[in-house]
N, C-alpha and C. Protein backbone atom coordinates (compact mmCIF):
# COMPACT_ATOMS: atom_id res chain seq x y z
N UNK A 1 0.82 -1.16 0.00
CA UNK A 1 0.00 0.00 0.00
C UNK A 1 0.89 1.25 0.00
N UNK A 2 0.19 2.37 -0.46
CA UNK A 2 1.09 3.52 -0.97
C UNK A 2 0.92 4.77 0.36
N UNK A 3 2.01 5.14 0.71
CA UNK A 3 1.39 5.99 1.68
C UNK A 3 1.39 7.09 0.86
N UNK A 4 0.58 8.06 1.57
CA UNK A 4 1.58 9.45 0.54
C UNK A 4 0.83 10.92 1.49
N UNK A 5 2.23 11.34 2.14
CA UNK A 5 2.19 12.89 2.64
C UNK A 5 1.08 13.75 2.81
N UNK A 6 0.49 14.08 3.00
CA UNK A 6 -0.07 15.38 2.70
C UNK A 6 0.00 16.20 3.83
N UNK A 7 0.31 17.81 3.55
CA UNK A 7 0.89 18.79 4.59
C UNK A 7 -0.59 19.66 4.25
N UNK A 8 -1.01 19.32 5.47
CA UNK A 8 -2.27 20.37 5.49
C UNK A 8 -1.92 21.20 6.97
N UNK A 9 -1.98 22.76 6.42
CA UNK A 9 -2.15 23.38 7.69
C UNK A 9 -1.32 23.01 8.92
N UNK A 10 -0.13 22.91 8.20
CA UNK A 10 1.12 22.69 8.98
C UNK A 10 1.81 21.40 10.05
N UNK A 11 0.33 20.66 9.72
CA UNK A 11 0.56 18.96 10.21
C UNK A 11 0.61 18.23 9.10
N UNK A 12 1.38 17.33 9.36
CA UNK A 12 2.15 16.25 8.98
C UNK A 12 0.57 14.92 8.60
N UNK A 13 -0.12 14.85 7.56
CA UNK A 13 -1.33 13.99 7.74
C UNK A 13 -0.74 12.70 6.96
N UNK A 14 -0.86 11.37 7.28
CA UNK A 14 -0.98 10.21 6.30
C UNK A 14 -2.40 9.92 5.82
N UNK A 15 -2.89 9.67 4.69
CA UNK A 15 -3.12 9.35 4.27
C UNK A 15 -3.36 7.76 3.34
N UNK A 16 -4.00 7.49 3.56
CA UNK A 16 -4.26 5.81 2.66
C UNK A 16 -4.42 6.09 1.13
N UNK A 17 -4.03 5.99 0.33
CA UNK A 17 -4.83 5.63 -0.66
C UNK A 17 -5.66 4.61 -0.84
N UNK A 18 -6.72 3.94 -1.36
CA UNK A 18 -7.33 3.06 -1.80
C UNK A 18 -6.60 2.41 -3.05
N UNK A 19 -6.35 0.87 -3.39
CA UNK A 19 -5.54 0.33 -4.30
C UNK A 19 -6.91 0.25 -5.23
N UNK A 20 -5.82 0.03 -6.42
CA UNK A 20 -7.17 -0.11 -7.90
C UNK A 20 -7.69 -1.15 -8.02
N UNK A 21 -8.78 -0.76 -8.03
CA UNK A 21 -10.15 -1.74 -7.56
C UNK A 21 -9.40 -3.01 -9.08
N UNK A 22 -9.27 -4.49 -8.18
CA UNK A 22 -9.32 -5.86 -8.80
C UNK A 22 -10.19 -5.90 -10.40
N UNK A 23 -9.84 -6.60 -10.96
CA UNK A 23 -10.49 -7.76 -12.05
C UNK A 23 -11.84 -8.42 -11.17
N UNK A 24 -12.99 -8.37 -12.18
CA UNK A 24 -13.71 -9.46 -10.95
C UNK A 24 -12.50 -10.72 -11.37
N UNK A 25 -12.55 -11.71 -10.51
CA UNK A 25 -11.86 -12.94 -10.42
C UNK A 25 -12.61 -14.25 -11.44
N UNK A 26 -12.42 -14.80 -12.27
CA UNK A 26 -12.96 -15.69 -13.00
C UNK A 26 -12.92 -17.25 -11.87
N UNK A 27 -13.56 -18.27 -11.63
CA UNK A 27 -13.38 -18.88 -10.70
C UNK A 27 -12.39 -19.91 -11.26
N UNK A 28 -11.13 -20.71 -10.84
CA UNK A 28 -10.69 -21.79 -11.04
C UNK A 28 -11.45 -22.93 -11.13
N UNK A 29 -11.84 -23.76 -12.55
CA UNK A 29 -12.75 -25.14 -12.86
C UNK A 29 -11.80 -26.08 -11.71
N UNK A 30 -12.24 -26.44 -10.68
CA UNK A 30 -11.74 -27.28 -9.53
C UNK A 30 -12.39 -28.77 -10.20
N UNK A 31 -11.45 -29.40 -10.47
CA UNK A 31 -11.83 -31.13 -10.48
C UNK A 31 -11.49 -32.26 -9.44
N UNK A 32 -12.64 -32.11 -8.50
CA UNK A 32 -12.32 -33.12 -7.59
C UNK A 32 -12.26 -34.80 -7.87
N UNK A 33 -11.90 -35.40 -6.83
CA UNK A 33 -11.57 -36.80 -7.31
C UNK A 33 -12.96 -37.63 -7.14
N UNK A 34 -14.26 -36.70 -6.19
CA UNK A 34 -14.78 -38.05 -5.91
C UNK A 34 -15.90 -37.22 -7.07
N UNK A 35 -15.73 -36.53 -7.66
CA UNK A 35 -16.50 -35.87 -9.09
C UNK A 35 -15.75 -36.71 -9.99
N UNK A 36 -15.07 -37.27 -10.05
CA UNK A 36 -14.43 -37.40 -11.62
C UNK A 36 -14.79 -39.06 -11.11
N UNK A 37 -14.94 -40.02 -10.15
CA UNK A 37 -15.14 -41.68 -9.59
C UNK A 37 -16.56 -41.55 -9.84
N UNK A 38 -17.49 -40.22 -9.68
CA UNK A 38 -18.76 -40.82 -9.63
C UNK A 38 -19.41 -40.58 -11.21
N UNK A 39 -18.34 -39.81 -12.05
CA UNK A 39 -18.36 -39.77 -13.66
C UNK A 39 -18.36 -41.00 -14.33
N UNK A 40 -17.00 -42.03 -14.09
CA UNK A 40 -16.60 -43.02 -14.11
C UNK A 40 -17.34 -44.50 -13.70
N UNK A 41 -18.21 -44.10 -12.37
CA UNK A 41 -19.06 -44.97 -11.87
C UNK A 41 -20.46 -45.21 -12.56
N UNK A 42 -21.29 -43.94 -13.04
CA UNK A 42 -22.07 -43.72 -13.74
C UNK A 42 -22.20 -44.54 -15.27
N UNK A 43 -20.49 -44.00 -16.10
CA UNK A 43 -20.32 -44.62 -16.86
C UNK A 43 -20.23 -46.08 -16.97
N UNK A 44 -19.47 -46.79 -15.71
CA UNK A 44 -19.52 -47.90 -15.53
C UNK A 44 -21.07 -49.27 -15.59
N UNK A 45 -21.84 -47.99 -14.56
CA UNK A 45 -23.17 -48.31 -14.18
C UNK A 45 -23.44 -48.50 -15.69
N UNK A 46 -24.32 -47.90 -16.39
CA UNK A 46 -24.85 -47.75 -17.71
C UNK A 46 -24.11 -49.13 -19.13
N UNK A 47 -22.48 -49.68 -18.77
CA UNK A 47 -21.99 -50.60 -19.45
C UNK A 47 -22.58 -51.75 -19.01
N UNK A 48 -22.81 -51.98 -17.72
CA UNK A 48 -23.76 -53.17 -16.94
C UNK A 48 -24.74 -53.34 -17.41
N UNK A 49 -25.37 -52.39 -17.37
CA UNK A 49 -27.46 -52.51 -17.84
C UNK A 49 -26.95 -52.69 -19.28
N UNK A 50 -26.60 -52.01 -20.03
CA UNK A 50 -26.58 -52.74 -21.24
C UNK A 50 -26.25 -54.16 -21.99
N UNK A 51 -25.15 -54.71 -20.81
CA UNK A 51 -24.69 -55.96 -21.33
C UNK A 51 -25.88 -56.64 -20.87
N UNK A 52 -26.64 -56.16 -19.36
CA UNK A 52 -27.56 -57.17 -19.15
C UNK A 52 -28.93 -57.26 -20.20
N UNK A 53 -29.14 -55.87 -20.85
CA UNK A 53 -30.10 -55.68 -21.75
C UNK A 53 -30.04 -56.77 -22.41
N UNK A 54 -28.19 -56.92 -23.71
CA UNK A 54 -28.23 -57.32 -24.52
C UNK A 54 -28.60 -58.86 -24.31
N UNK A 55 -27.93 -59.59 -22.93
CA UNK A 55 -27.88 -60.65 -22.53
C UNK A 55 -29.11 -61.25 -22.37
N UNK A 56 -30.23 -60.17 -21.51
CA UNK A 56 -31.57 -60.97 -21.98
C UNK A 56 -32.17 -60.97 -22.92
N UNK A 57 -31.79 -60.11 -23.86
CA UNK A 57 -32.53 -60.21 -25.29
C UNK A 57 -31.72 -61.48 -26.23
N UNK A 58 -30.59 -61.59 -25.56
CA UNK A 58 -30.32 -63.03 -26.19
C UNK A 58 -30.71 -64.32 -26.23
N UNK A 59 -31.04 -63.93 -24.63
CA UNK A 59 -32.06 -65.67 -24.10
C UNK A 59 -33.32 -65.73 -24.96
N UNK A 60 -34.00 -64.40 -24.87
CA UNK A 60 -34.96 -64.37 -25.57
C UNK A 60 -35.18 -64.69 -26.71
N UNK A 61 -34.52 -64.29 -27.83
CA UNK A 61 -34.03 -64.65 -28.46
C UNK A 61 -34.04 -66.31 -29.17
N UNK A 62 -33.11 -66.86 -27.81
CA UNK A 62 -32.83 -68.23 -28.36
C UNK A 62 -33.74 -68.88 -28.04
N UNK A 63 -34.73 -68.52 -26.75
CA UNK A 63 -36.00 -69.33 -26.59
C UNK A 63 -36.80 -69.04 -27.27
N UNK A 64 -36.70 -68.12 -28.10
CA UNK A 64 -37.96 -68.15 -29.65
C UNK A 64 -37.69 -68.81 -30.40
N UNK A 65 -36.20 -68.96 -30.44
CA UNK A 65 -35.86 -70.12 -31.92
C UNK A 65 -35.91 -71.43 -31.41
N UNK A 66 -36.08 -71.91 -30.06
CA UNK A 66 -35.96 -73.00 -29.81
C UNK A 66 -37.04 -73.57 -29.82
N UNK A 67 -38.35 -73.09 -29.25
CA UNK A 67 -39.45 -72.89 -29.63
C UNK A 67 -40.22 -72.94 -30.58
N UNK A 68 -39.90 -72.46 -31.70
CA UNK A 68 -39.95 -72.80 -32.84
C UNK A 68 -39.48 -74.25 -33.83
N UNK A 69 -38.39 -74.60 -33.26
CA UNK A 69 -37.52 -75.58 -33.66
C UNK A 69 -38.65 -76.85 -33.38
N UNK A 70 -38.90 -77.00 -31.46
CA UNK A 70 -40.20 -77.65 -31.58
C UNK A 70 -41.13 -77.95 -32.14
N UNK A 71 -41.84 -76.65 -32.67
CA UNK A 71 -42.74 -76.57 -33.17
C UNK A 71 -42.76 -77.12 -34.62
N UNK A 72 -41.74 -76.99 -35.23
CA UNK A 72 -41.59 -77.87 -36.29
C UNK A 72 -41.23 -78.79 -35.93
N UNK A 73 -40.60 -79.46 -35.29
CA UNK A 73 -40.61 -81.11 -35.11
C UNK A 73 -41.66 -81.45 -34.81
N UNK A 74 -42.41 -80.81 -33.83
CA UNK A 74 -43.48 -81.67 -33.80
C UNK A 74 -44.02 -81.93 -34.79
N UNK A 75 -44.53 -80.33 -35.82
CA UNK A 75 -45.42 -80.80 -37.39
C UNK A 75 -44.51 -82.19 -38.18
N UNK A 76 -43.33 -82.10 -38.38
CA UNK A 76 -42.84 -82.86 -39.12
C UNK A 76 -43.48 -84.44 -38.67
N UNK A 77 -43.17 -84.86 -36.90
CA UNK A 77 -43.22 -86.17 -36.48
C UNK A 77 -44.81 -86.49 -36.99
N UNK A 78 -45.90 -84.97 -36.93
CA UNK A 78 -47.31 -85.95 -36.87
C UNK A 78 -47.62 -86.01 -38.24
N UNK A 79 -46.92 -85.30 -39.35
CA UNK A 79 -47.07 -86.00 -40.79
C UNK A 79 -46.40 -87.64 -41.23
N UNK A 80 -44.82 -87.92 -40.29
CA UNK A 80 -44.53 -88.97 -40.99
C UNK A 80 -45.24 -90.09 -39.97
N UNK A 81 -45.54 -89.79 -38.56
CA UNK A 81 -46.42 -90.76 -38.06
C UNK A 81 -47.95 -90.77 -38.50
N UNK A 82 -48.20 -90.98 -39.41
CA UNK A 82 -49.89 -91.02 -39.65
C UNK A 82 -49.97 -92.31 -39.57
N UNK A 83 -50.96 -92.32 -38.28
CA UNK A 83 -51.59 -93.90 -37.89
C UNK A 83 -51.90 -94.56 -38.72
N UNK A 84 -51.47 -95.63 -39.06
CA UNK A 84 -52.00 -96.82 -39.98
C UNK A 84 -52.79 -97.81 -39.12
N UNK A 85 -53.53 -98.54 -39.79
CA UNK A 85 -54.32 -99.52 -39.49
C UNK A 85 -53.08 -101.06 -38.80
N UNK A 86 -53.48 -101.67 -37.75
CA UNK A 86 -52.55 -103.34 -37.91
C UNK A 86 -53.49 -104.33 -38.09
N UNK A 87 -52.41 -104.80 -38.62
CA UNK A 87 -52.59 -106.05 -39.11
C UNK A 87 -53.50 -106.79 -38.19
N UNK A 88 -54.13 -107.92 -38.83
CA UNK A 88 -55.45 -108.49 -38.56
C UNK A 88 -54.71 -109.76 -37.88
N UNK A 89 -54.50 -110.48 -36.90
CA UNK A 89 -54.07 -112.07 -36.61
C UNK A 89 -54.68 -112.92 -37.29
N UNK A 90 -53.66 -113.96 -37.28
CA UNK A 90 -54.08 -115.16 -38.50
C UNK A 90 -55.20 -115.84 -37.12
N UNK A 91 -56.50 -116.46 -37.52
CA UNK A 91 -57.00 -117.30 -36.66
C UNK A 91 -56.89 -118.55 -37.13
N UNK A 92 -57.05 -118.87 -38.26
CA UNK A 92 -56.64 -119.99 -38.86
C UNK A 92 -55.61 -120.88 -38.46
N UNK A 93 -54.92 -120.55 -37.78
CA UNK A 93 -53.99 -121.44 -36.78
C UNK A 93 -53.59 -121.19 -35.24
N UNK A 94 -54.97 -121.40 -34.36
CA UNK A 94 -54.99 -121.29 -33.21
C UNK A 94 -53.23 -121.39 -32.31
N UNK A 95 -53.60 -120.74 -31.16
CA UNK A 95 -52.60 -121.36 -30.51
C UNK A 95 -52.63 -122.54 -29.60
N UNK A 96 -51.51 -123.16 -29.87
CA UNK A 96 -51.83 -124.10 -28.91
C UNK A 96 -50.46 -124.49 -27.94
N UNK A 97 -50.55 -124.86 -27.10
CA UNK A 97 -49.51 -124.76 -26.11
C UNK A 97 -48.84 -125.98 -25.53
N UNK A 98 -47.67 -126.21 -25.41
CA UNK A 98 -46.88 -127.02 -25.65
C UNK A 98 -46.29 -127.30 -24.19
N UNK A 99 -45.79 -128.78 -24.38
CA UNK A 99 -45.42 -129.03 -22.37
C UNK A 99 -44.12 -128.93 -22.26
N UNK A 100 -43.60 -128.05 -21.56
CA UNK A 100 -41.91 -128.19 -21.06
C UNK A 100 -41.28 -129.09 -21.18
N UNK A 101 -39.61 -128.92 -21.86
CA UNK A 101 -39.17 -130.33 -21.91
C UNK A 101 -38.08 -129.93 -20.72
N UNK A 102 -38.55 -129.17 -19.81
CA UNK A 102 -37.42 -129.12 -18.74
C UNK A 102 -38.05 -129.97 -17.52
N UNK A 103 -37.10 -130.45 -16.94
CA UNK A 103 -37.82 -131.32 -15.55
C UNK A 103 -38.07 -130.65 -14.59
N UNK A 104 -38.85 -130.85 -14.04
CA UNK A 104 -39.70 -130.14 -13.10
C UNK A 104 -38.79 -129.80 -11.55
N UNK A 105 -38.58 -128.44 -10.78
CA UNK A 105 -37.50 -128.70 -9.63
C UNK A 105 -38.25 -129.77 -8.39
N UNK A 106 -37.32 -129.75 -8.31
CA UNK A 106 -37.08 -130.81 -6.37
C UNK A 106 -37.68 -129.67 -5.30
N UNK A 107 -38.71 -129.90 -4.80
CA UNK A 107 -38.85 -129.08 -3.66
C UNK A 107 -37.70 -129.18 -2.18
N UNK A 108 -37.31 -128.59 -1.47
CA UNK A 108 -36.45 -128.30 -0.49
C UNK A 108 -36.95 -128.55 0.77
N UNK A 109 -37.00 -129.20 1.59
CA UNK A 109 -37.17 -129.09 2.76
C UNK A 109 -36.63 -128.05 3.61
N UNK A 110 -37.06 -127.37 4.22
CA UNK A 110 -36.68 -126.17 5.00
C UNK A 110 -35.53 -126.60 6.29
N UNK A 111 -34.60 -125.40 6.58
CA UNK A 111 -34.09 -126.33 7.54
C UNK A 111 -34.19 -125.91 8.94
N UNK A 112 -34.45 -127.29 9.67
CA UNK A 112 -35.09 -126.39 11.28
C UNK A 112 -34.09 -126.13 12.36
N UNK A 113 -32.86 -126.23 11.73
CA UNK A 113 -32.04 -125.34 12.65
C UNK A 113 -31.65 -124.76 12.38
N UNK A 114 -31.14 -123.32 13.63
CA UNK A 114 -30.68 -122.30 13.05
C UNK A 114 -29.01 -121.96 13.53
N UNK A 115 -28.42 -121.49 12.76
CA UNK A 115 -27.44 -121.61 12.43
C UNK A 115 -27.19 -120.51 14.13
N UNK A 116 -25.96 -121.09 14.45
CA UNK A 116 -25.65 -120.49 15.94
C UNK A 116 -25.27 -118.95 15.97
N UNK A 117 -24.64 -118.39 14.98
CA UNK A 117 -24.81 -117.09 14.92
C UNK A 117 -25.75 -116.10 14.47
N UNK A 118 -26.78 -116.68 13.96
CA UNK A 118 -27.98 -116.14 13.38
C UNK A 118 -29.00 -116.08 15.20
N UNK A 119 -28.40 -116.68 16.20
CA UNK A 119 -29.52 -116.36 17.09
C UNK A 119 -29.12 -115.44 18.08
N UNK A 120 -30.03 -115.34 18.69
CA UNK A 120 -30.33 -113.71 19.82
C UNK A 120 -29.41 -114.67 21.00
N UNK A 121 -28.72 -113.68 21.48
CA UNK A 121 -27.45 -113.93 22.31
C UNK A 121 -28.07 -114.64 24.10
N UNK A 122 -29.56 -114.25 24.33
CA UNK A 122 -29.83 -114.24 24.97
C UNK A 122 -30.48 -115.21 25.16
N UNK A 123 -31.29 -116.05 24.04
CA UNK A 123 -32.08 -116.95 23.74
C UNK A 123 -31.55 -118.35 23.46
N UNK A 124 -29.99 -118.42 23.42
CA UNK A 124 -28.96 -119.76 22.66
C UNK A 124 -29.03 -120.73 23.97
N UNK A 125 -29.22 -121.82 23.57
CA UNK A 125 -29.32 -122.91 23.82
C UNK A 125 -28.59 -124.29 23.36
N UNK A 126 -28.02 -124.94 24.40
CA UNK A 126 -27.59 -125.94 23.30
C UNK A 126 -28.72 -126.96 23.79
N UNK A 127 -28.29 -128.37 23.06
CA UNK A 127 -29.52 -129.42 23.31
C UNK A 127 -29.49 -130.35 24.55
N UNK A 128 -28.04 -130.12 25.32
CA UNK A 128 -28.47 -130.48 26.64
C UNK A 128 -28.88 -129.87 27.55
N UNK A 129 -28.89 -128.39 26.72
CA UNK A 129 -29.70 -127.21 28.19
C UNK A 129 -31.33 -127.50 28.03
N UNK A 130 -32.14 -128.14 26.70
CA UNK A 130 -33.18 -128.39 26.34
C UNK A 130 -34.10 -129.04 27.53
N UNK A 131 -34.67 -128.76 28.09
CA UNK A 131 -35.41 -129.93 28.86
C UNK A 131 -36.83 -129.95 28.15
N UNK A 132 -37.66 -131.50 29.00
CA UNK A 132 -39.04 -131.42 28.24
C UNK A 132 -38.67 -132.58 27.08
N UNK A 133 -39.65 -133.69 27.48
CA UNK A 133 -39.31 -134.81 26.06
C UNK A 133 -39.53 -134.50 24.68
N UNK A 134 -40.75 -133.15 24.58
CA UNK A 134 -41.25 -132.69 23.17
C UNK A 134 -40.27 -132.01 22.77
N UNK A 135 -39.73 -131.17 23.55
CA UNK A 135 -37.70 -130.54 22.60
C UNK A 135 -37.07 -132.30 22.21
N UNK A 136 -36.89 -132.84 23.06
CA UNK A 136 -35.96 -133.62 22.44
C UNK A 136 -36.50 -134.56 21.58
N UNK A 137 -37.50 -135.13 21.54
CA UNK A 137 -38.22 -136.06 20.25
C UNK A 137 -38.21 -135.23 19.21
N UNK A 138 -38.23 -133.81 19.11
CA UNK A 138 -38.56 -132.83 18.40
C UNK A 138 -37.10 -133.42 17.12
N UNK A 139 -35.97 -133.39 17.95
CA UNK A 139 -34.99 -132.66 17.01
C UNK A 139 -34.93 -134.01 16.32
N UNK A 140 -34.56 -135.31 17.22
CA UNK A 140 -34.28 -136.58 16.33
C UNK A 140 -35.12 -137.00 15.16
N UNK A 141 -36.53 -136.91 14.82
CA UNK A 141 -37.53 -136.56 14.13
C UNK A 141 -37.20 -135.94 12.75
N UNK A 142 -36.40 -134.34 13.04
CA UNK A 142 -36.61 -134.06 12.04
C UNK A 142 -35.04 -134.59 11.15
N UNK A 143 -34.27 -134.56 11.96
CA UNK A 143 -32.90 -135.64 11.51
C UNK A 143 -33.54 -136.53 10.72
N UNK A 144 -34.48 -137.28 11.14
CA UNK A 144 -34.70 -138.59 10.83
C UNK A 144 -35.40 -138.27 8.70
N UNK A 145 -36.24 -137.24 9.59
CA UNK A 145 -36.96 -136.83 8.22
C UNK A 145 -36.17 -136.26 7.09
N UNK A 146 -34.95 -135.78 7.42
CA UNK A 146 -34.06 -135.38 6.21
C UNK A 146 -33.33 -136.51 5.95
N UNK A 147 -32.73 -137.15 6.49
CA UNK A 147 -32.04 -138.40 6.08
C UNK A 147 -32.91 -139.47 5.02
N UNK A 148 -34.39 -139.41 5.02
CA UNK A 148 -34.98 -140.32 4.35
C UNK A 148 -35.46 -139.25 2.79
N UNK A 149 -35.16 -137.97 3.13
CA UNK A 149 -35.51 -137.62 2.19
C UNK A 149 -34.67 -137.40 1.14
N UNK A 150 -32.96 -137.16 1.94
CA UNK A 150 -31.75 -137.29 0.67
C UNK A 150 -31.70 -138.86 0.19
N UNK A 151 -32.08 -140.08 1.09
CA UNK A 151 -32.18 -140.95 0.43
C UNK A 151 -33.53 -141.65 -0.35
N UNK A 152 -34.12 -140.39 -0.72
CA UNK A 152 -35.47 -140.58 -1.61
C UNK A 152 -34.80 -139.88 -3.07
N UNK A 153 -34.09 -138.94 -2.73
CA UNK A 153 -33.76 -137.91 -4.01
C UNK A 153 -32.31 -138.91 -4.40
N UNK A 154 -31.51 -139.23 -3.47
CA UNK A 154 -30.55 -139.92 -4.47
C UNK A 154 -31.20 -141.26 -5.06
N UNK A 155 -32.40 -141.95 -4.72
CA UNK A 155 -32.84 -142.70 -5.55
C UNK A 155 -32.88 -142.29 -6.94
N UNK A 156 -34.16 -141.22 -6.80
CA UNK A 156 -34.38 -140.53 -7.66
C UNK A 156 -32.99 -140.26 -8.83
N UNK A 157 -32.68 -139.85 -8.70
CA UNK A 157 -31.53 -139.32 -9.10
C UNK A 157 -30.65 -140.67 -9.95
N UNK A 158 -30.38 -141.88 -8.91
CA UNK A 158 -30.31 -142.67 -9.64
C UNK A 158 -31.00 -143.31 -11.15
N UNK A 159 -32.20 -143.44 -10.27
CA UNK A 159 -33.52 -144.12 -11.82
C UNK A 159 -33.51 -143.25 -12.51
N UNK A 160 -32.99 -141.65 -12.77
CA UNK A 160 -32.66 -140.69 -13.43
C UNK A 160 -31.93 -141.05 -14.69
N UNK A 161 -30.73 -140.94 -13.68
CA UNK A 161 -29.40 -141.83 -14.54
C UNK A 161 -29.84 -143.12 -15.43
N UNK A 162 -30.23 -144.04 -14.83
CA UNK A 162 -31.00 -145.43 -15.09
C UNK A 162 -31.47 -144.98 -16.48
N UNK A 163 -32.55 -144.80 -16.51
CA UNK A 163 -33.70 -144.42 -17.63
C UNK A 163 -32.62 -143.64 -18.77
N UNK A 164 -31.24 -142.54 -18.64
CA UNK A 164 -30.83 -141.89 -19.65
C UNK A 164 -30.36 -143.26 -20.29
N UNK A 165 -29.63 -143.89 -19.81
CA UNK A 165 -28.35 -144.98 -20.18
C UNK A 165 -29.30 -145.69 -21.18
C-alpha cells in the first residue's frame, strides 16, 4: 500500500490511498476426485445394464428359436407318423400250447435249525440245556426226516441216470 504525505495546515497527515479496484476474479474449474469416480461410476453403471439388456434379449431370443424348432418337429413327427391300421391275426392257426421239456425242480425241505450265529445272544441254547421230552423227540424226528428224504432224491436221481443210459 502507498502511503503518501499530505501537509495540510502545517501537520504532517498520512493518508491511505485506496488500491485499484481488482479484475472481478474468473473462478478456477476445480476437479475433484470423488467428481471425476462418480463420472466413471455412472459410466460404468450404464456398461452393466446394457450388457444385461443385450444378454436378456439373447435368451430371448434363443427361446424363440428353440421354440420354434419344436414346433416344427413336432409338425414334421405328426405327418410322418400317420396312424395306420394293424394287421389283422391269423385265426386260422390257433394257438396251442406245448409241455416243457425241462424237468420239473425238487422241492427243499426247509431247515429247522438255526445256524448259531444267526440267534439272539440271549435266547442260545444248546440241546443239553433243552429240557421237556417234546424238545428232544422234536430234534431226532426231524434228523430222521431229512435223512430219508436225501435218500429218496438220491434214488431218484439214480432211476434218473438209469432211464438216460
Amino acid at each position: 500500500m502507498e502511503e503518501l504525505l499530505v501537509e495540510a495546515e502545517g501537520a504532517q497527515q498520512i493518508c491511505l490511498i485506496k488500491p485499484p479496484v481488482k479484475k472481478n476474479n474468473i473462478p478456477i474449474d476445480l476437479k475433484l476426485h470423488s467428481d471425476i469416480r462418480a463420472m466413471e461410476r455412472a459410466r460404468f453403471a450404464h456398461q452393466v445394464a446394457e450388457k444385461r439388456r443385450l444378454i436378456k434379449q439373447y435368451k430371448m431370443e434363443r427361446e424363440r428359436q428353440q421354440k420354434l424348432e419344436e414346433e416344427e418337429e413336432i409338425k414334421r413327427l405328426r405327418k410322418e407318423l400317420i396312424p395306420k391300421a394293424q394287421l389283422m391275426p391269423y385265426f386260422d392257426r390257433p394257438f396251442v400250447p406245448r409241455r416243457s421239456k425241462k424237468q420239473p425242480t425238487m422241492p427243499r425241505e426247509p431247515k429247522f435249525c438255526i445256524p448259531r450265529h444267526k440267534t439272539i445272544k440271549c435266547c442260545r441254547m444248546s440241546c443239553n440245556d433243552m429240557s421237556g421230552p417234546s424238545q428232544l423227540q422234536h430234534l431226532p424226528s426231524s434228523v430222521e426226516k431229512a435223512e430219508a428224504l436225501y435218500q429218496q432224491r438220491g434214488q431218484l436221481k439214480e432211476e434218473q441216470l438209469m432211464k438216460k443210459i
